[in-house]
N, C-alpha and C. Protein backbone atom coordinates (compact mmCIF):
# COMPACT_ATOMS: atom_id res chain seq x y z
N UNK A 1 -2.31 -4.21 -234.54
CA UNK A 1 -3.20 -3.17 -234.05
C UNK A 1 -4.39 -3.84 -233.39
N UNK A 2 -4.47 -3.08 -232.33
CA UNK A 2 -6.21 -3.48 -231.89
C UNK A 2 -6.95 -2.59 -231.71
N UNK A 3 -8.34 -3.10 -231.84
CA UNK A 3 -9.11 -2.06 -232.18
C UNK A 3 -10.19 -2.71 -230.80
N UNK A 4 -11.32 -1.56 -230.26
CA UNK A 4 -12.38 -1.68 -229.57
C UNK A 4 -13.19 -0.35 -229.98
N UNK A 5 -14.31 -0.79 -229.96
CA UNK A 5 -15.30 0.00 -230.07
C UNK A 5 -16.79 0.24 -228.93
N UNK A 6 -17.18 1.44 -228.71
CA UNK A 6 -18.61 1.93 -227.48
C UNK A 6 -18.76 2.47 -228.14
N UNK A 7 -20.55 2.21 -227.42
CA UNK A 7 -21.18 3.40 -227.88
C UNK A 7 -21.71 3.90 -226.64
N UNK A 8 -21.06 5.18 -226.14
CA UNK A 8 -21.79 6.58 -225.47
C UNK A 8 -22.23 7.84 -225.79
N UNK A 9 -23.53 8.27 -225.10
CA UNK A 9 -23.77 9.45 -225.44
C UNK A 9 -24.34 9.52 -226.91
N UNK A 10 -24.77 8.36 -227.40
CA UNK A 10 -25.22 8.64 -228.74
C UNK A 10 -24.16 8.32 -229.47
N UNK A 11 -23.06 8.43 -229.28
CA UNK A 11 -22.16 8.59 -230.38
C UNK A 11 -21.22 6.72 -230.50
N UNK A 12 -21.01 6.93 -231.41
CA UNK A 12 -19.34 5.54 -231.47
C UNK A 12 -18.01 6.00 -230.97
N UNK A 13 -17.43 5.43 -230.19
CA UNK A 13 -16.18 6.09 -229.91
C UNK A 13 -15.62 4.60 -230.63
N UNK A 14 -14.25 4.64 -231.12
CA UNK A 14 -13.70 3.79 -231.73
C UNK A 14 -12.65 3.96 -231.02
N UNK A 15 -12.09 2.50 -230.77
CA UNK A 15 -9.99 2.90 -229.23
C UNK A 15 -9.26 1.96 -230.25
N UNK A 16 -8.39 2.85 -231.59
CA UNK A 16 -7.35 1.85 -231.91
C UNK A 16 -6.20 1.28 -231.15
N UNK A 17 -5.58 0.94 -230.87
CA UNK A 17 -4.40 0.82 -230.10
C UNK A 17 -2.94 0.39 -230.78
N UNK A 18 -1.89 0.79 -230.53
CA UNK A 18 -0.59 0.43 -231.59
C UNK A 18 -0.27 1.34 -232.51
N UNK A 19 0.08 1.04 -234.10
CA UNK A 19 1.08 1.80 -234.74
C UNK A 19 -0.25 2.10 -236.03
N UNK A 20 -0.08 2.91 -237.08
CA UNK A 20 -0.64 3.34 -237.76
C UNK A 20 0.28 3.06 -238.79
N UNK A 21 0.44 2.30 -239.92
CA UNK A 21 1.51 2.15 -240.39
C UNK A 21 1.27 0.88 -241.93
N UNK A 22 1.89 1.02 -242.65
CA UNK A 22 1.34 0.17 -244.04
C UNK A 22 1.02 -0.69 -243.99
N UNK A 23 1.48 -1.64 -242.87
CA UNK A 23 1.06 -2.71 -242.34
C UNK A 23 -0.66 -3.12 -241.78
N UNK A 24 -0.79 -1.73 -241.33
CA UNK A 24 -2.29 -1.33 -240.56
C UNK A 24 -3.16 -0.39 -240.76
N UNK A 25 -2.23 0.13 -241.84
CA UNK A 25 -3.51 1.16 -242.63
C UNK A 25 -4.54 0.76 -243.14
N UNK A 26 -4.57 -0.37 -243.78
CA UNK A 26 -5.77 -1.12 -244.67
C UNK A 26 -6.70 -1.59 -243.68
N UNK A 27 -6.39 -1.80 -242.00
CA UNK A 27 -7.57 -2.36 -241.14
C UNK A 27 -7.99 -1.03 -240.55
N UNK A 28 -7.12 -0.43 -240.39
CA UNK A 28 -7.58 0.99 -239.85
C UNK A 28 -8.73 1.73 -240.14
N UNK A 29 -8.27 1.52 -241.97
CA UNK A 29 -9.22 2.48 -242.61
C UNK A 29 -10.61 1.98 -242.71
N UNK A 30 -10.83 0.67 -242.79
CA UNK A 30 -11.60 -0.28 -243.03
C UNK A 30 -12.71 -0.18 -241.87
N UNK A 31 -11.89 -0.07 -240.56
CA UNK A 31 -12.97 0.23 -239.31
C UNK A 31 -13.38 1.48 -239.52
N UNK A 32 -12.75 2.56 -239.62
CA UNK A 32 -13.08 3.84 -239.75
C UNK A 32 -14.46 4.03 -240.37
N UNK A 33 -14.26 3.42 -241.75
CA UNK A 33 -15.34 3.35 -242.77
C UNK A 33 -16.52 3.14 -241.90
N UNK A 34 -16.59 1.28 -241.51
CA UNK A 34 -17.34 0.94 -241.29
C UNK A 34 -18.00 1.97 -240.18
N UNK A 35 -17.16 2.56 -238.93
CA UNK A 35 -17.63 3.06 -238.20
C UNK A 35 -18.94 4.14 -238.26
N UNK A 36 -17.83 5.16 -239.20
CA UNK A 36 -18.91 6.44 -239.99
C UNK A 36 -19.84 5.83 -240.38
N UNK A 37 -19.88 4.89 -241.19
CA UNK A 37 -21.38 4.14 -241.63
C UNK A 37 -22.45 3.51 -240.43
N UNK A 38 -21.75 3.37 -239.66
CA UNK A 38 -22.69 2.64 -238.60
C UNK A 38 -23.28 4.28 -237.57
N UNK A 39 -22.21 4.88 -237.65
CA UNK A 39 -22.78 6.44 -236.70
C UNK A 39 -23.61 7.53 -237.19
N UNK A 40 -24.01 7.03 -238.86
CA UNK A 40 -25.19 7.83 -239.41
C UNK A 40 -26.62 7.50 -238.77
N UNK A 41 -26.70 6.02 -238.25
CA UNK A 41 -27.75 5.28 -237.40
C UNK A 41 -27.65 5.88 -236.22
N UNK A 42 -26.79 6.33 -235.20
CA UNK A 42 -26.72 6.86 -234.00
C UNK A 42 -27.22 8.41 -233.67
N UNK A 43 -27.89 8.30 -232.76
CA UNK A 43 -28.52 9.87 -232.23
C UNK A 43 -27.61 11.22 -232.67
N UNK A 44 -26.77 11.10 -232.21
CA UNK A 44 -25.72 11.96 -232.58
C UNK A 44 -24.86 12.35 -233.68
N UNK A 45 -24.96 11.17 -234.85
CA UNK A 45 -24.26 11.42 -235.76
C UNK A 45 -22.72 11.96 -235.80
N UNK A 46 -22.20 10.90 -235.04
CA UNK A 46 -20.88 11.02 -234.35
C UNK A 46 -19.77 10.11 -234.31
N UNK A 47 -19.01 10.15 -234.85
CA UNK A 47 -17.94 9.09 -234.47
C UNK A 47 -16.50 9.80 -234.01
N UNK A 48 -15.98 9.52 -232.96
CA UNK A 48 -15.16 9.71 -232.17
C UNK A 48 -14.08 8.79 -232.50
N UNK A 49 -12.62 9.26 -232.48
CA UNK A 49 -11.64 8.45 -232.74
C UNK A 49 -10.45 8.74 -231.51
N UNK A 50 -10.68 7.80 -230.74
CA UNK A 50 -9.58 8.05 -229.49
C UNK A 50 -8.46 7.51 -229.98
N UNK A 51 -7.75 8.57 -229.98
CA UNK A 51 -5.84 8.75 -230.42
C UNK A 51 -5.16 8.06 -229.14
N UNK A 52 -5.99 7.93 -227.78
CA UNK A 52 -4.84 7.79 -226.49
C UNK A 52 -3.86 6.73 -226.47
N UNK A 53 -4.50 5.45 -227.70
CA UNK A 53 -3.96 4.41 -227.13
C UNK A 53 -3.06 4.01 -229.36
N UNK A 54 -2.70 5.43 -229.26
CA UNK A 54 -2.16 5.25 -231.07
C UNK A 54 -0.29 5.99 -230.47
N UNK A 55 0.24 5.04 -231.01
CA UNK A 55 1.84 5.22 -230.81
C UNK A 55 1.98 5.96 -231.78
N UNK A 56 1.54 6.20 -233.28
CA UNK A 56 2.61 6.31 -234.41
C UNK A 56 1.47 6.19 -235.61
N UNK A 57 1.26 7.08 -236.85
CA UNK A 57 0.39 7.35 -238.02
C UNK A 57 1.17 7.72 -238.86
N UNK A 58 1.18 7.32 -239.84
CA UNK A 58 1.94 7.42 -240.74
C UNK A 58 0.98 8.20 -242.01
N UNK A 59 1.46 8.49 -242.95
CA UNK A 59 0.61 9.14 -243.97
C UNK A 59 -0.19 8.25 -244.16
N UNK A 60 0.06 6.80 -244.53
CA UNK A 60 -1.70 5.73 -244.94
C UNK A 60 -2.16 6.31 -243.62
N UNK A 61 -1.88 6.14 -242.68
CA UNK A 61 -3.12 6.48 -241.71
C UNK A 61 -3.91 7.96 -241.70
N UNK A 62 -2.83 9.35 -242.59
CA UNK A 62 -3.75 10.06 -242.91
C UNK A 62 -4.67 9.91 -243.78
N UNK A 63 -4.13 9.03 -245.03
CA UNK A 63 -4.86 9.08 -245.98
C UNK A 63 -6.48 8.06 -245.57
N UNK A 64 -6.22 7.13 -244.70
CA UNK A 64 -7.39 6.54 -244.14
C UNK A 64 -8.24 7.39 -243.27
N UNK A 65 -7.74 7.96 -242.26
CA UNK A 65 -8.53 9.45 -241.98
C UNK A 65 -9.43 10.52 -242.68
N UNK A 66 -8.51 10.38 -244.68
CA UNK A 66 -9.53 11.52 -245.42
C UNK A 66 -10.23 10.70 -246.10
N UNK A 67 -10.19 9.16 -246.10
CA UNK A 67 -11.43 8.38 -247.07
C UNK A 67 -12.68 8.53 -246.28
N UNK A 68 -12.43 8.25 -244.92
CA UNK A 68 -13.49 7.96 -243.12
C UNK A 68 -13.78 9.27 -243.34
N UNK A 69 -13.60 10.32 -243.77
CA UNK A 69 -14.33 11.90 -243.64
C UNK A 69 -15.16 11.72 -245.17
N UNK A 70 -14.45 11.62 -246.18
CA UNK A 70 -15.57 11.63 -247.38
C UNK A 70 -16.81 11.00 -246.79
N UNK A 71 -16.43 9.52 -246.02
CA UNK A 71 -17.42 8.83 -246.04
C UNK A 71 -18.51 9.44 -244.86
N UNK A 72 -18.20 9.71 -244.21
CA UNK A 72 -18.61 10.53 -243.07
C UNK A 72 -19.68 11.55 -243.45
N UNK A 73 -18.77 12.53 -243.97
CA UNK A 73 -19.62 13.66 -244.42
C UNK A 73 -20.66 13.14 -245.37
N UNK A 74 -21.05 12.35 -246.46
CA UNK A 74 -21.68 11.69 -247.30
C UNK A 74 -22.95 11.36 -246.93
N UNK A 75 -22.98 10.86 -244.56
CA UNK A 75 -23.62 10.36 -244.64
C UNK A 75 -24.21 11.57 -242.93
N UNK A 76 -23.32 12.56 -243.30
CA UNK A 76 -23.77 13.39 -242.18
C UNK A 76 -23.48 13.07 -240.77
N UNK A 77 -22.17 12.51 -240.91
CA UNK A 77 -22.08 11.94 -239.55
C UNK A 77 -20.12 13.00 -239.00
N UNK A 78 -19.97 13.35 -237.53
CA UNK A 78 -19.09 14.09 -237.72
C UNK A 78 -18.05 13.47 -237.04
N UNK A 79 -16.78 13.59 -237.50
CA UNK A 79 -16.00 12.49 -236.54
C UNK A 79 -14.87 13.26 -235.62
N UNK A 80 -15.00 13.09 -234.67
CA UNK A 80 -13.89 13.83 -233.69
C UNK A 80 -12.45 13.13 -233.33
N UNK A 81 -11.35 13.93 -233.40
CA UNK A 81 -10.65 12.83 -232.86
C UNK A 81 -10.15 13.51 -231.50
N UNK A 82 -10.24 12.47 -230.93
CA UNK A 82 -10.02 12.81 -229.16
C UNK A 82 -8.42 12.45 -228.78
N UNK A 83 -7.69 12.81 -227.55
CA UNK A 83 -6.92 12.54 -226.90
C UNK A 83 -5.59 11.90 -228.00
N UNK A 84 -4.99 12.81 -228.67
CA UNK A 84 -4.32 12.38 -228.85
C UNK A 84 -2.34 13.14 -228.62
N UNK A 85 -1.57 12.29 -228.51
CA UNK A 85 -0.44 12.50 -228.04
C UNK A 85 -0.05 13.82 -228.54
N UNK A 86 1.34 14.24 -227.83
CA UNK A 86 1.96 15.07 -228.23
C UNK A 86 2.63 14.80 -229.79
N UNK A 87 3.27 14.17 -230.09
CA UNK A 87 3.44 13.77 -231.25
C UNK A 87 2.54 13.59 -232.43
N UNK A 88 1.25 12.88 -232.24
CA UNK A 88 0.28 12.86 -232.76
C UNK A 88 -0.14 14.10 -233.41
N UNK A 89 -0.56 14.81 -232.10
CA UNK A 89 -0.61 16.37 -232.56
C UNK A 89 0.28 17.04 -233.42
N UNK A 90 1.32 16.89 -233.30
CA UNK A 90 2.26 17.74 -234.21
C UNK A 90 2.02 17.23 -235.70
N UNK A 91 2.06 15.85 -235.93
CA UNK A 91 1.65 15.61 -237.30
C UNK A 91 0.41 15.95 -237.70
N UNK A 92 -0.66 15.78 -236.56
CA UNK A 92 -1.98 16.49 -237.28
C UNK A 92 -1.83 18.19 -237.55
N UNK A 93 -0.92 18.47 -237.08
CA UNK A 93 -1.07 20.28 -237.19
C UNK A 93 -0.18 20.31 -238.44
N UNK A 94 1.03 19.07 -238.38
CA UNK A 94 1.65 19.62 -239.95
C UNK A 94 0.94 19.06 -240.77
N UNK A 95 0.36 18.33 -241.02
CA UNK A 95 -0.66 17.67 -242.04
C UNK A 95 -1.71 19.05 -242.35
N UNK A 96 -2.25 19.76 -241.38
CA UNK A 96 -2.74 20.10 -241.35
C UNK A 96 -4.17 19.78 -241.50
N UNK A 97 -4.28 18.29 -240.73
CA UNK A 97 -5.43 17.82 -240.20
C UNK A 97 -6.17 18.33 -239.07
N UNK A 98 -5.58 19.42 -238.71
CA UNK A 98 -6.12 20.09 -237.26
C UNK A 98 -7.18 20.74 -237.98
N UNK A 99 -7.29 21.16 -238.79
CA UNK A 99 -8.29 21.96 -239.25
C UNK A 99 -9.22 21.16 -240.35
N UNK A 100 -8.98 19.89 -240.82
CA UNK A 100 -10.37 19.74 -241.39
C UNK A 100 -10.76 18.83 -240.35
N UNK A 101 -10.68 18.47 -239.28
CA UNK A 101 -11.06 17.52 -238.01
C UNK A 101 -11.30 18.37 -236.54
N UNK A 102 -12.74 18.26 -235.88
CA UNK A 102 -12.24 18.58 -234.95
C UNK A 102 -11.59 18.10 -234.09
N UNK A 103 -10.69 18.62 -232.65
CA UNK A 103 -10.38 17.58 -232.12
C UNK A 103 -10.50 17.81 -230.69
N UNK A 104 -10.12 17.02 -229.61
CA UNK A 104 -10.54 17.11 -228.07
C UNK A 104 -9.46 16.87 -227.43
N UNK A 105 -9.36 17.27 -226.25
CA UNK A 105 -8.45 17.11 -225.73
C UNK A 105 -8.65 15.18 -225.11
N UNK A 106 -9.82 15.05 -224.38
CA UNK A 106 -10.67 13.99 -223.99
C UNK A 106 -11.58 13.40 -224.86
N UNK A 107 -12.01 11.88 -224.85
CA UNK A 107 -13.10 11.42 -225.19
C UNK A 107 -14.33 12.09 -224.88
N UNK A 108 -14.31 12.45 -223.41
CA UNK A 108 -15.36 13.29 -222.71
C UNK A 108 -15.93 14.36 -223.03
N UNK A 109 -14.95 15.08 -223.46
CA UNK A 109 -14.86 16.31 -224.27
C UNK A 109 -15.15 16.34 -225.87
N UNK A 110 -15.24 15.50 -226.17
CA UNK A 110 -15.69 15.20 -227.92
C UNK A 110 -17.36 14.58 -227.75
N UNK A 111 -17.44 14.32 -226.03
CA UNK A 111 -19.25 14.06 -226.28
C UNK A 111 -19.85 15.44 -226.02
């Protein structure tokens, strides 16, 4: 997995790239964390998670998704997830992560 991180608009956008998967859940979640913690410092209180460049999430990657929201919310910071696939989507709607996350169609659109 690779990961990059900006900051626009106030906010962190975080760009994982690759698979979501047991292998990469433990770095995943780990940035996530750190992220929310670093976007309680930012104007916006925002962290953005661009899906565009995520092939494949597996449940660790949900379950790293609901540690990054405890931590999030804890510290008042809100995290969006942007642009993510057709597939993507379908697991967030059966997870039924569509609804405790908002989400965007665009990065652009989550500022």
């Amino acid at each position: 997995m690779d990961w990059s991180e900006e900051v626009r608009s106030g906010a962190i956008i975080v760009n994982p790239r690759g698979r979501v998967d047991e292998a990469t859940a433990a770095f995943f979640g780990a940035q996530l964390e750190d992220g929310a913690g670093r976007a309680a410092d930012c104007d916006s209180k925002t962290l953005v998670i661009n899906f565009a460049g995520l092939d494949y999430m597996s449940s660790r990657g949900l379950r790293a998704l609901t540690l990054a929201k405890r931590k999030a919310d804890g510290h008042g910071v809100t995290i969006i997830l942007a642009a993510p696939n057709k597939i993507l989507s379908e697991i967030l709607a059966i997870s039924r992560y569509d609804k405790l996350f908002k989400i965007a169609a665009t990065v652009e659109g989550a500022l």
